[in-house]
N, C-alpha and C. Protein backbone atom coordinates (compact mmCIF):
# COMPACT_ATOMS: atom_id res chain seq x y z
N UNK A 1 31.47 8.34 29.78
CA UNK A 1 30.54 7.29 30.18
C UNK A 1 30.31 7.38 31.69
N UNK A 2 28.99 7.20 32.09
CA UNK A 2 28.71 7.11 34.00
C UNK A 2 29.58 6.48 34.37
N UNK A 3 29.70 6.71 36.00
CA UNK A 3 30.26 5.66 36.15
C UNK A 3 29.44 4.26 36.74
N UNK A 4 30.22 3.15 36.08
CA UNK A 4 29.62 1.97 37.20
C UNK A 4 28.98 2.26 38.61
N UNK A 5 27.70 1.69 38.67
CA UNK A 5 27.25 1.48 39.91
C UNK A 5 27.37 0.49 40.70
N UNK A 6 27.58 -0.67 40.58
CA UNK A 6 27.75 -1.78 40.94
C UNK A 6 29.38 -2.76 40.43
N UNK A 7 29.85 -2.37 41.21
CA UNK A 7 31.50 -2.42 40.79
C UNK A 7 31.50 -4.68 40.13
N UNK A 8 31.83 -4.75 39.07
CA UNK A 8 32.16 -5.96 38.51
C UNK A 8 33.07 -6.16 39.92
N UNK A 9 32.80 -7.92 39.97
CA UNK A 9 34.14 -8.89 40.39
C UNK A 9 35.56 -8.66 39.86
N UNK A 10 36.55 -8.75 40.74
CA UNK A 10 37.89 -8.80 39.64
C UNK A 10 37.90 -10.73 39.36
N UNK A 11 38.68 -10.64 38.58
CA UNK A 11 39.22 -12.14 37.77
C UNK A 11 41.09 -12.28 38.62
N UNK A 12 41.21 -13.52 38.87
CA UNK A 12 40.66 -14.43 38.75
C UNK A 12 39.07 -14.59 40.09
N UNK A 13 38.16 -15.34 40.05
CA UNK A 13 37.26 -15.74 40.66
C UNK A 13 37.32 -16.83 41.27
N UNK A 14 36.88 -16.97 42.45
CA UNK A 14 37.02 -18.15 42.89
C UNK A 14 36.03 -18.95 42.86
N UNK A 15 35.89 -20.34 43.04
CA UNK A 15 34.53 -21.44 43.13
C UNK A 15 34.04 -20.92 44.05
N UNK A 16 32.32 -21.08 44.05
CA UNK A 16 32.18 -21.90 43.11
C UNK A 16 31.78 -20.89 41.56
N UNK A 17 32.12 -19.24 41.92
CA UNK A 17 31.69 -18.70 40.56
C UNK A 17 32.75 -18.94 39.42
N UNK A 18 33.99 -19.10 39.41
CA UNK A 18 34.73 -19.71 38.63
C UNK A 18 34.39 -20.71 37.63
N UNK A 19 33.75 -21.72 38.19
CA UNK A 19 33.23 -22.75 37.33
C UNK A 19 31.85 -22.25 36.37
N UNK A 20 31.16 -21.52 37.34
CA UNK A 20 30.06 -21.14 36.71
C UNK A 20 30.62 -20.47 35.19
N UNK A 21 31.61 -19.11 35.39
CA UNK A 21 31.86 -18.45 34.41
C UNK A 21 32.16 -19.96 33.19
N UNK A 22 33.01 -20.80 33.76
CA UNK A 22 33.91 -21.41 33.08
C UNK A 22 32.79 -22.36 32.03
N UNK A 23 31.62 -21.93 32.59
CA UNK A 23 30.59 -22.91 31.73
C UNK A 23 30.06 -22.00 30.63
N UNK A 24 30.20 -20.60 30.27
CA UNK A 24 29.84 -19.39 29.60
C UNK A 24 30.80 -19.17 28.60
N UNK A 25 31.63 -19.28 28.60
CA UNK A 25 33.11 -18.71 27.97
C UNK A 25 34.03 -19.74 27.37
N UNK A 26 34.06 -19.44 26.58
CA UNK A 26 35.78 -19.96 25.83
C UNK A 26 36.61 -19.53 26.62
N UNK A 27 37.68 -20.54 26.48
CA UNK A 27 38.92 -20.34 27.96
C UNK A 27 39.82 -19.52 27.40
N UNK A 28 39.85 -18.68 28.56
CA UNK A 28 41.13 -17.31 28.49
C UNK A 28 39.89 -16.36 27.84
N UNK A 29 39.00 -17.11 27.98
CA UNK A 29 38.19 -14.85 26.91
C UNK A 29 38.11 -14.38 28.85
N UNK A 30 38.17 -13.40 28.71
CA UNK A 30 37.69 -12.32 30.37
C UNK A 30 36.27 -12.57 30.50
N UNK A 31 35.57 -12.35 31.41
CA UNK A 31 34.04 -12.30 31.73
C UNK A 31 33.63 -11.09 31.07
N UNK A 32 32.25 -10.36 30.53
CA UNK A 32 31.54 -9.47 30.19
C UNK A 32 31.75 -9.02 32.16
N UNK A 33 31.73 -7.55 31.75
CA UNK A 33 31.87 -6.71 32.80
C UNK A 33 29.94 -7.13 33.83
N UNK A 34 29.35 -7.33 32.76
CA UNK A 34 27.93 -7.17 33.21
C UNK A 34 27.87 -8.48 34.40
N UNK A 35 28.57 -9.77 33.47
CA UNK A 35 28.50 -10.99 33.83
C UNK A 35 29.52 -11.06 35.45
N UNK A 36 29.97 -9.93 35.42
CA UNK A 36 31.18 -10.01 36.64
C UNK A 36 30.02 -9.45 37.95
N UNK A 37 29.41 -8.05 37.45
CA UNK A 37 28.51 -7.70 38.10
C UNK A 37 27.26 -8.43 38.78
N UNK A 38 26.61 -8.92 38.09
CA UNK A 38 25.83 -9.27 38.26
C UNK A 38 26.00 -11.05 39.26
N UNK A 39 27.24 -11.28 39.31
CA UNK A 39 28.22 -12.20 40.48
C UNK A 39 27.97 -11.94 41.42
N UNK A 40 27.70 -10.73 41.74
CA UNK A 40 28.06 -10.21 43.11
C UNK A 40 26.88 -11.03 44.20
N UNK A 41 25.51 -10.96 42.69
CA UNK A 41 24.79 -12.18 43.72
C UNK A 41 25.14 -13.47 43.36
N UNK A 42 25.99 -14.16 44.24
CA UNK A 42 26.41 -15.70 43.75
C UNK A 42 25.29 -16.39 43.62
N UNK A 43 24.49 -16.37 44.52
CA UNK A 43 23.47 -17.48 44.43
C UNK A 43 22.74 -17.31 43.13
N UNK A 44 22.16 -15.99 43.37
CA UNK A 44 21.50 -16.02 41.32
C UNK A 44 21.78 -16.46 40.10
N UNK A 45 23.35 -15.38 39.85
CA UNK A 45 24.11 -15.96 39.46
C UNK A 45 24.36 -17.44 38.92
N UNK A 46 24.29 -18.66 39.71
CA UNK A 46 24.93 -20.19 39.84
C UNK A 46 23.15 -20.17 39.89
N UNK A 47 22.21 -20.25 39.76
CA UNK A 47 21.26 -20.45 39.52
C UNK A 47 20.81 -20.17 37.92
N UNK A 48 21.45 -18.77 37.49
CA UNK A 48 20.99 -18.83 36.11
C UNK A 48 21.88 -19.85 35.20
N UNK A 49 23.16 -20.03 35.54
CA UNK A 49 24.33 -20.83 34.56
C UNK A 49 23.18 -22.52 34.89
N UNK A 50 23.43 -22.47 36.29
CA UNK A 50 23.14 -24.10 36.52
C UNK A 50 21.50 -24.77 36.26
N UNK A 51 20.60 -23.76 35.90
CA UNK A 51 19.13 -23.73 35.18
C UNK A 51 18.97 -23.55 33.91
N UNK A 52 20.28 -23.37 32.95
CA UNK A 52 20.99 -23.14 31.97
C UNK A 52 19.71 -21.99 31.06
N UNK A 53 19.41 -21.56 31.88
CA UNK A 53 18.90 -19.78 31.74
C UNK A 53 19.69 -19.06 30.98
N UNK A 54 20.55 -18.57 31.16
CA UNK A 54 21.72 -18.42 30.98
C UNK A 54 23.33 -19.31 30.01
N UNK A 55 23.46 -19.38 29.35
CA UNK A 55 24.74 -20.33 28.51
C UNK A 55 25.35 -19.47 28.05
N UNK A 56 26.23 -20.08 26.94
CA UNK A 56 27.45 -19.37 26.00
C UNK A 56 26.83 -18.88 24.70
N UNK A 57 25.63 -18.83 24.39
CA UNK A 57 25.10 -17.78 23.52
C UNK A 57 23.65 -17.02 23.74
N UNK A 58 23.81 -16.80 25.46
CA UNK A 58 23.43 -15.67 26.06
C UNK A 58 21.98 -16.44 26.58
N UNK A 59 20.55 -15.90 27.02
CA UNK A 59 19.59 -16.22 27.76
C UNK A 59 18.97 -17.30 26.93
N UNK A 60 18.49 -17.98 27.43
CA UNK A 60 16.96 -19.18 26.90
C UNK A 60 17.33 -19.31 25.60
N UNK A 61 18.80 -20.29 25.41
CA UNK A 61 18.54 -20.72 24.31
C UNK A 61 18.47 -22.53 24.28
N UNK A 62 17.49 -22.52 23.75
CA UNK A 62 17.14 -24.06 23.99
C UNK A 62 17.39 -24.62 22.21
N UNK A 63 17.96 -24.05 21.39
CA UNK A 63 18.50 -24.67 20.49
C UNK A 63 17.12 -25.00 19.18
N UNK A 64 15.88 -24.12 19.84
CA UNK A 64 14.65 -24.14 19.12
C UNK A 64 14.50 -23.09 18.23
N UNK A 65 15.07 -21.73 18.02
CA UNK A 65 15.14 -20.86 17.32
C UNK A 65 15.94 -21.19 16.24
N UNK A 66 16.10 -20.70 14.66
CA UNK A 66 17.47 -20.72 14.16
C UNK A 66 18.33 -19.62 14.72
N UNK A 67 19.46 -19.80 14.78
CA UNK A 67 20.63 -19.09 15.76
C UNK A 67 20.18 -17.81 14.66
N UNK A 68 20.07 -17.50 13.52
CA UNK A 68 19.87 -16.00 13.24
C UNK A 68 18.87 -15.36 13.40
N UNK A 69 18.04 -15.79 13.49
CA UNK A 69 16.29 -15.73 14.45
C UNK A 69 16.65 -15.13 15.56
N UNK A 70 16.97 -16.16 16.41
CA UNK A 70 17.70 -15.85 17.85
C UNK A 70 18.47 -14.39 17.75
N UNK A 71 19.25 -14.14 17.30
CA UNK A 71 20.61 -13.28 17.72
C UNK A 71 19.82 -11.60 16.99
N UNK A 72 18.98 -12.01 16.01
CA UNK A 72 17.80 -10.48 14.90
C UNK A 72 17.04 -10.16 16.80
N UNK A 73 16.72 -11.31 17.23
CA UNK A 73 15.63 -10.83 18.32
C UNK A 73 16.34 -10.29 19.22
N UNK A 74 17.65 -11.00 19.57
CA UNK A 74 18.13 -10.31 20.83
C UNK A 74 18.56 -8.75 20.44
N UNK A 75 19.33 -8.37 19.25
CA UNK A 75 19.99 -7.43 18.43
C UNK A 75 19.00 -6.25 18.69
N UNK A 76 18.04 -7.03 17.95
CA UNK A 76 16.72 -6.00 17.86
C UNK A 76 16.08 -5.14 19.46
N UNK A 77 15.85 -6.61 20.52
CA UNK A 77 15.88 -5.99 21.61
C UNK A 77 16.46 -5.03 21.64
N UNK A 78 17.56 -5.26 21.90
CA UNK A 78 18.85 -4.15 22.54
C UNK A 78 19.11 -2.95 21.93
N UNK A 79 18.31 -2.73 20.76
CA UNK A 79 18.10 -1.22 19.78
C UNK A 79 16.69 -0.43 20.30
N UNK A 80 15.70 -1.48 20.68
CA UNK A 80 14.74 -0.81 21.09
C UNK A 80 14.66 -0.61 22.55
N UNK A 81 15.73 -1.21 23.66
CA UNK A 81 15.61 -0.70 25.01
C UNK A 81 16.70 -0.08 24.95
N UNK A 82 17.40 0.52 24.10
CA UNK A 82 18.72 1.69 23.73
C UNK A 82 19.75 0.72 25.01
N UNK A 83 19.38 -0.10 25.10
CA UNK A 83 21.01 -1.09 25.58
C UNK A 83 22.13 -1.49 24.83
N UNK A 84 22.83 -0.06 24.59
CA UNK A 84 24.26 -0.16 23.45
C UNK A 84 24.83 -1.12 24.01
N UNK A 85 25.37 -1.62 26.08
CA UNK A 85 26.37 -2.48 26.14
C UNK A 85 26.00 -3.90 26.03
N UNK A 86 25.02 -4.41 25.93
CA UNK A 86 24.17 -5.66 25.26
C UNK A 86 24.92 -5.93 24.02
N UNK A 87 24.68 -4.65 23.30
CA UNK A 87 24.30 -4.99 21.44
C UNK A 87 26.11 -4.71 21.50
N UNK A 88 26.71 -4.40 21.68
CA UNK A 88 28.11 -4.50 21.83
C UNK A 88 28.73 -5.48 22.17
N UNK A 89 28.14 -6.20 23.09
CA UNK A 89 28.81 -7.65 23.32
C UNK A 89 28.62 -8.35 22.70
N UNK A 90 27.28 -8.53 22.50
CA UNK A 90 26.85 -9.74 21.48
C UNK A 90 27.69 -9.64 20.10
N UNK A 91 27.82 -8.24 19.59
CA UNK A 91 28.64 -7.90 18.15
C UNK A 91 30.13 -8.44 18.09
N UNK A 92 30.50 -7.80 19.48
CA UNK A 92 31.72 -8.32 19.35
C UNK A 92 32.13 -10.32 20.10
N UNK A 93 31.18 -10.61 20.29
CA UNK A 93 31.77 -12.08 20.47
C UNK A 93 30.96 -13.03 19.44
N UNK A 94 29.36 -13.00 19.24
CA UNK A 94 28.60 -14.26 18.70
C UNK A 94 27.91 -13.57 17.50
N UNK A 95 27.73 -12.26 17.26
CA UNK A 95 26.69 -12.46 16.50
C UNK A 95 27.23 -12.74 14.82
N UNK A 96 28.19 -12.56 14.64
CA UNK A 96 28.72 -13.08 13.04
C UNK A 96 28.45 -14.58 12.96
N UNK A 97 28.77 -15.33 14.13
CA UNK A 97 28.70 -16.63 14.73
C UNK A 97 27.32 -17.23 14.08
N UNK A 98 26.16 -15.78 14.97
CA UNK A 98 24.59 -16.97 14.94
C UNK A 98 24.44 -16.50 13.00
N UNK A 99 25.32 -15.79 12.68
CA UNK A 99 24.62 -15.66 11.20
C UNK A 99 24.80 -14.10 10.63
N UNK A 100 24.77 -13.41 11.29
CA UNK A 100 24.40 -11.78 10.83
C UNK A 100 25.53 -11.41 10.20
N UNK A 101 25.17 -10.61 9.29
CA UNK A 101 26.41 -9.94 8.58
C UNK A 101 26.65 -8.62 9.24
N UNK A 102 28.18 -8.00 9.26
CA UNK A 102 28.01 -6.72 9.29
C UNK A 102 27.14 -5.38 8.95
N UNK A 103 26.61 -5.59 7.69
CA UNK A 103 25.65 -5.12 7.26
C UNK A 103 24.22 -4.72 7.74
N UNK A 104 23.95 -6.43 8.30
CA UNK A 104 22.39 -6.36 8.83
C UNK A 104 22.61 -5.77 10.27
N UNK A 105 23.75 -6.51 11.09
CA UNK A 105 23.81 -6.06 12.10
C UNK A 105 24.07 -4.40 12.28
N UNK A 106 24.49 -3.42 11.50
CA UNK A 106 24.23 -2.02 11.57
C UNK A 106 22.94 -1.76 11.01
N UNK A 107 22.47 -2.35 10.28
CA UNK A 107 21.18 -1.92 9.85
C UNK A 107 20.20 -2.09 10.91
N UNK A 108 20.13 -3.07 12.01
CA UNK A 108 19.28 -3.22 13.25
C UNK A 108 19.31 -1.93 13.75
N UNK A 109 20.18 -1.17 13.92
CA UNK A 109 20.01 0.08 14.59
C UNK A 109 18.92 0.93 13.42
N UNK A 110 18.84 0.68 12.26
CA UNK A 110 17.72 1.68 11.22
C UNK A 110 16.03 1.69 11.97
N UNK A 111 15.94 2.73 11.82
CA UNK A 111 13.89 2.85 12.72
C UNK A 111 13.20 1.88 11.75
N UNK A 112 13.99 1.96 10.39
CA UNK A 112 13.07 0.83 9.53
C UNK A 112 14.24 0.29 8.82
N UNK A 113 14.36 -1.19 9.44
CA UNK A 113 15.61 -2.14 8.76
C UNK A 113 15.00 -2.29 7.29
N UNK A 114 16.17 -2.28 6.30
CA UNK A 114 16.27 -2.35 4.97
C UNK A 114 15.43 -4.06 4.49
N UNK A 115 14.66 -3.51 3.60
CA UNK A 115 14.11 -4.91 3.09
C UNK A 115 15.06 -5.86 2.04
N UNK A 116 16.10 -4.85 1.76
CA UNK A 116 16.65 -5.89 1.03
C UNK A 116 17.94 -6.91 1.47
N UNK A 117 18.19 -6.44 2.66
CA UNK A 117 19.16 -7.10 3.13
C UNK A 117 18.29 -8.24 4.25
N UNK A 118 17.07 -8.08 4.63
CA UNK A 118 16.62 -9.42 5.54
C UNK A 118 15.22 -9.98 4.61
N UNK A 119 15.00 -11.55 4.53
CA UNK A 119 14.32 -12.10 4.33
C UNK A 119 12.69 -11.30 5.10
N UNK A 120 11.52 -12.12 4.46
CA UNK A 120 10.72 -11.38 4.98
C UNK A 120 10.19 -11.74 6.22
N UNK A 121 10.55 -12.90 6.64
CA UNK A 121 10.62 -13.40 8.13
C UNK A 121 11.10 -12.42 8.84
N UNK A 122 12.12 -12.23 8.84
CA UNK A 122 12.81 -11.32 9.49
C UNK A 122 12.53 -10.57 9.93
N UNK A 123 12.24 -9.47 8.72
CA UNK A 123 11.30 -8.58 8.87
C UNK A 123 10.49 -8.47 9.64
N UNK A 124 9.34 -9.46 9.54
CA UNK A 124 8.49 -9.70 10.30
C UNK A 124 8.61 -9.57 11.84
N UNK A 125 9.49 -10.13 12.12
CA UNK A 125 9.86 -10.46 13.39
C UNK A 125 10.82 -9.20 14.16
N UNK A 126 11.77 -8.29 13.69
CA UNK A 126 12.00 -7.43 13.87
C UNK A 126 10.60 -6.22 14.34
N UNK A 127 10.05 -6.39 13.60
CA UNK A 127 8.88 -5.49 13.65
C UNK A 127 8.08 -5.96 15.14
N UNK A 128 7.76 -7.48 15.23
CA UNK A 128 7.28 -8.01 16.40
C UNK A 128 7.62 -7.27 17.41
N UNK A 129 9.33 -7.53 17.59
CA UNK A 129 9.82 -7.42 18.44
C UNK A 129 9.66 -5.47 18.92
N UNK A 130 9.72 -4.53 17.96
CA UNK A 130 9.41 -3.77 18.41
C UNK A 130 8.28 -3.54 19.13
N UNK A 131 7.61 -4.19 18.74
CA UNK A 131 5.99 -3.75 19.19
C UNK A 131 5.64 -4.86 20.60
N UNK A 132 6.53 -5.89 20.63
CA UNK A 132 6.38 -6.40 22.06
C UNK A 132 7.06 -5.23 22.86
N UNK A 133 8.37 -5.27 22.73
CA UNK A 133 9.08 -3.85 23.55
C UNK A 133 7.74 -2.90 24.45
N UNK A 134 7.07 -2.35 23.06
CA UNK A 134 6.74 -0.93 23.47
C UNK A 134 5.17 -1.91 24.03
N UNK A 135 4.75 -2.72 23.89
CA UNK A 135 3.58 -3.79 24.68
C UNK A 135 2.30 -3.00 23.65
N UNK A 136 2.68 -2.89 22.22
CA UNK A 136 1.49 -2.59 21.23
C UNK A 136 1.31 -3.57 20.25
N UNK A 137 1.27 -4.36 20.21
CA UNK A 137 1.30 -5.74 18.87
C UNK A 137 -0.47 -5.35 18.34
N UNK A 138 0.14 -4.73 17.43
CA UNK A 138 -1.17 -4.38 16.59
C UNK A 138 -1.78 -6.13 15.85
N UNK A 139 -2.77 -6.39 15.25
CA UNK A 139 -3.43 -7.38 14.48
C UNK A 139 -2.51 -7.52 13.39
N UNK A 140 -1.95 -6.25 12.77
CA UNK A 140 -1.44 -6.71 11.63
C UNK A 140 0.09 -7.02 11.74
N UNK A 141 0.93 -6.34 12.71
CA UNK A 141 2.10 -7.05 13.13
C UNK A 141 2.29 -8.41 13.42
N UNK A 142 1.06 -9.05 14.29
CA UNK A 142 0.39 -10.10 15.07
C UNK A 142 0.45 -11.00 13.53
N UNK A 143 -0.23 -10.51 12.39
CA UNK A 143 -0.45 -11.31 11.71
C UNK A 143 0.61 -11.51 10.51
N UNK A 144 1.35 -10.33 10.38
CA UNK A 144 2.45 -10.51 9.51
C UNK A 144 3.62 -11.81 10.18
N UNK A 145 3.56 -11.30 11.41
CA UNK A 145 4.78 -12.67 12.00
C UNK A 145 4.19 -13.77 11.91
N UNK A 146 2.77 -13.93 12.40
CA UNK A 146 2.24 -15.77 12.02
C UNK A 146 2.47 -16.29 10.61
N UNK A 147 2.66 -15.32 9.99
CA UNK A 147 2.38 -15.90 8.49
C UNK A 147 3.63 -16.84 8.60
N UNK A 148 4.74 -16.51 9.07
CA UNK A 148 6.30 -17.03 8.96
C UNK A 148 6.38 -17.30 10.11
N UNK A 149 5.81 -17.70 11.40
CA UNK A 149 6.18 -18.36 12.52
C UNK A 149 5.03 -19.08 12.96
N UNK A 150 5.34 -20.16 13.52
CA UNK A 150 4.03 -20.94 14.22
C UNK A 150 3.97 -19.85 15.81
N UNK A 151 2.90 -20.67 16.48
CA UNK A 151 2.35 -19.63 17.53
C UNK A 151 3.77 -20.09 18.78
N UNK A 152 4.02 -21.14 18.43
CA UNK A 152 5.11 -21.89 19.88
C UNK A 152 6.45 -20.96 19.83
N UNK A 153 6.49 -20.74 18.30
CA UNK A 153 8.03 -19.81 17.78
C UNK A 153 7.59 -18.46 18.65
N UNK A 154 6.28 -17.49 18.01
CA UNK A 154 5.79 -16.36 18.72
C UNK A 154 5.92 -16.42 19.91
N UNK A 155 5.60 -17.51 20.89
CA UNK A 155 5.33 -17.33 22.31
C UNK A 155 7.38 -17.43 23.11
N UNK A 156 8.05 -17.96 21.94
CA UNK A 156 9.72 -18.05 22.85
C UNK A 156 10.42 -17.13 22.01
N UNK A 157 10.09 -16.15 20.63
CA UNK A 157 10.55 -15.14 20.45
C UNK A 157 10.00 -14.00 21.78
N UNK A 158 8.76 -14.19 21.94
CA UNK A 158 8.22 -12.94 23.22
C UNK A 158 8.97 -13.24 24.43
N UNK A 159 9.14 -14.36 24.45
CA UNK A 159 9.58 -14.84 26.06
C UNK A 159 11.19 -14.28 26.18
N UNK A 160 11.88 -14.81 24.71
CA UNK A 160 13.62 -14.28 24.49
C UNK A 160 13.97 -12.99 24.38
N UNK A 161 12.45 -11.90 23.77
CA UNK A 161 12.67 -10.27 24.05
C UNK A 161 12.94 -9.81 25.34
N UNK A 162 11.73 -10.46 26.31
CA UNK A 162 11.21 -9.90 27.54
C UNK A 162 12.46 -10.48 28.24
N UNK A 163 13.46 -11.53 27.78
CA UNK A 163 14.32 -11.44 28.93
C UNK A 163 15.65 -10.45 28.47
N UNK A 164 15.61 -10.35 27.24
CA UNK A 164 16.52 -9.36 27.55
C UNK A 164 15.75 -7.61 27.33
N UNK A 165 14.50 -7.48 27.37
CA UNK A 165 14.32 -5.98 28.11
C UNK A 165 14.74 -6.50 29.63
N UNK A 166 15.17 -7.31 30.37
CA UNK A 166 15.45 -7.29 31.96
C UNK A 166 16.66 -7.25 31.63
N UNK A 167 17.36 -7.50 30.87
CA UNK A 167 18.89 -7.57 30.75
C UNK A 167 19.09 -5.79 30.25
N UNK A 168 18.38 -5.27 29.71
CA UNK A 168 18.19 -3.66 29.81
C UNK A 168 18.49 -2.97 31.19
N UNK A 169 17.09 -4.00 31.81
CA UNK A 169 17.20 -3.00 33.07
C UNK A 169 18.61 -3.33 34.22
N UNK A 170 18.90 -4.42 34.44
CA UNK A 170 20.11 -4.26 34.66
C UNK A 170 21.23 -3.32 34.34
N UNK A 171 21.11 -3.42 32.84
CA UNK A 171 22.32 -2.76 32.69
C UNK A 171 22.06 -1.16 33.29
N UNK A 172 20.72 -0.87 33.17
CA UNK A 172 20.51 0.68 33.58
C UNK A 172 21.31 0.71 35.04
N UNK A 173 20.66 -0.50 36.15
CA UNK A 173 20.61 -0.34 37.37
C UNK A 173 22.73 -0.57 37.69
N UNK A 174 23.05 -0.94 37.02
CA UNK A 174 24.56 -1.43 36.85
C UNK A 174 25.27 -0.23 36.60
N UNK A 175 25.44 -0.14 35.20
CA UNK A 175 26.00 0.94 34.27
C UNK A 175 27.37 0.44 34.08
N UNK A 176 27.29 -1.38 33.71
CA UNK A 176 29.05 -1.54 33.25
C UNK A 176 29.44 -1.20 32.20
N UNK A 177 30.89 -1.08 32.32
CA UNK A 177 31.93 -0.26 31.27
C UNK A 177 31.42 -1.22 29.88
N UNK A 178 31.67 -0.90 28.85
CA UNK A 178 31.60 -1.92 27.58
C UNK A 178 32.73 -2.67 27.96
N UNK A 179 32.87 -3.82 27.41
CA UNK A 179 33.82 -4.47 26.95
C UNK A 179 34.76 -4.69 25.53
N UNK A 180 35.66 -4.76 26.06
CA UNK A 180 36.16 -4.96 24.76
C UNK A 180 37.28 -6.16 24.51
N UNK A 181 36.81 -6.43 22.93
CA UNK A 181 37.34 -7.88 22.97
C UNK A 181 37.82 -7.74 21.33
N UNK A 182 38.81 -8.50 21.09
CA UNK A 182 39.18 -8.37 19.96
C UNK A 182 38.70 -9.42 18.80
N UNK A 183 38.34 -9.25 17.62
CA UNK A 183 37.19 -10.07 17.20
C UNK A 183 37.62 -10.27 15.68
N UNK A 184 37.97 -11.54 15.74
CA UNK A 184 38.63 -12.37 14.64
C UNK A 184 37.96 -12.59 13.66
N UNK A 185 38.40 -12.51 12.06
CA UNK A 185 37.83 -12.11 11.33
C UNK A 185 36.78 -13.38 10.50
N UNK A 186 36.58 -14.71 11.97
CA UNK A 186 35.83 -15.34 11.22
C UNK A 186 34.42 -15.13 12.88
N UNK A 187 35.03 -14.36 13.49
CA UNK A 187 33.94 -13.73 13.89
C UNK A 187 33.33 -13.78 15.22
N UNK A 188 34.87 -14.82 15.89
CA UNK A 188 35.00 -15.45 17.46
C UNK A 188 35.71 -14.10 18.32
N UNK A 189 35.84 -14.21 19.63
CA UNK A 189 36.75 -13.29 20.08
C UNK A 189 38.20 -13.99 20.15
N UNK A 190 39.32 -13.48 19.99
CA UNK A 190 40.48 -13.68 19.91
C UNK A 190 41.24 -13.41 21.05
């Protein structure tokens, strides 16, 4: 693996990023290497936790998505901007959490996810999401996702891709180590 470009914080941290982390995390889990990095600017940083941009199940969640909606889009992101240490974290701390099975969640990595393991929403929306990625939303992609989303859902699924293609580019401009966390078999980190 490269190495890191931007060397993570060590732990413990002091205030005021301490608290910040402490608003992200279950107590005693370690910080995501990314989340240590990306410290280094405090002020941003304590701007994304305290604009709650940022929370404990990752960017802009305002509790308007269903959490498996949410976690297919972020998943999906992170297969189509080839951001393995994204789709690694999320696997190993929340995504059994927002809903996904082992199953679907390896199947996100397929060029064409299996129809029989996701509803056709899903579907739908997987597909979106590719085609926001690559900035081609054909009419009929466009129109397969309206069928199963209102336009307000479309406009904060696009908004929840596009922030994590920036959570891509970070990680490019970064290059933190994965993390690793040990992951209990109802699907928390341990």
């Amino acid at each position: 693996m490269p190495t890191t470009r931007i060397s993570p914080l060590t732990e413990p941290l002091q205030e005021p990023l301490a608290g910040h982390m402490a608003k992200l995390l279950p107590p005693g889990m370690p910080a995501p290497q990314l989340f240590l990095s990306v410290a280094r600017n405090a002020g941003l940083f304590g701007f994304l936790v305290d604009s709650g941009l940022i929370g404990p199940t990752g960017l802009l969640d305002r509790r308007v998505l269903p959490r498996d909606l949410r976690e297919t889009v972020i998943l999906r992101t992170c297969v189509a901007t080839c951001n393995d240490y994204e789709f690694n974290l999320h696997v190993q701390t929340i995504s059994a959490r927002m809903g996904l099975s082992p199953t679907q969640i390896a199947d996100l990595r397929a060029a064409q996810p299996s129809d029989k393991l996701w509803p056709a929403s899903l579907l739908a929306v997987i597909q979106l999401v590719d085609a926001v990625v690559r900035r081609t939303v054909d009419d009929a992609t466009y129109a397969r996702a309206r069928m199963h989303f209102s336009e307000e859902f479309l406009i904060e699924i696009t908004q929840l891709a596009g922030l994590y293609v920036g959570v891509a580019m970070l990680v490019a401009l970064i290059r933190p180590q994965l993390d690793t966390y040990q992951v209990s078999p109802g699907g928390g980190t341990a």
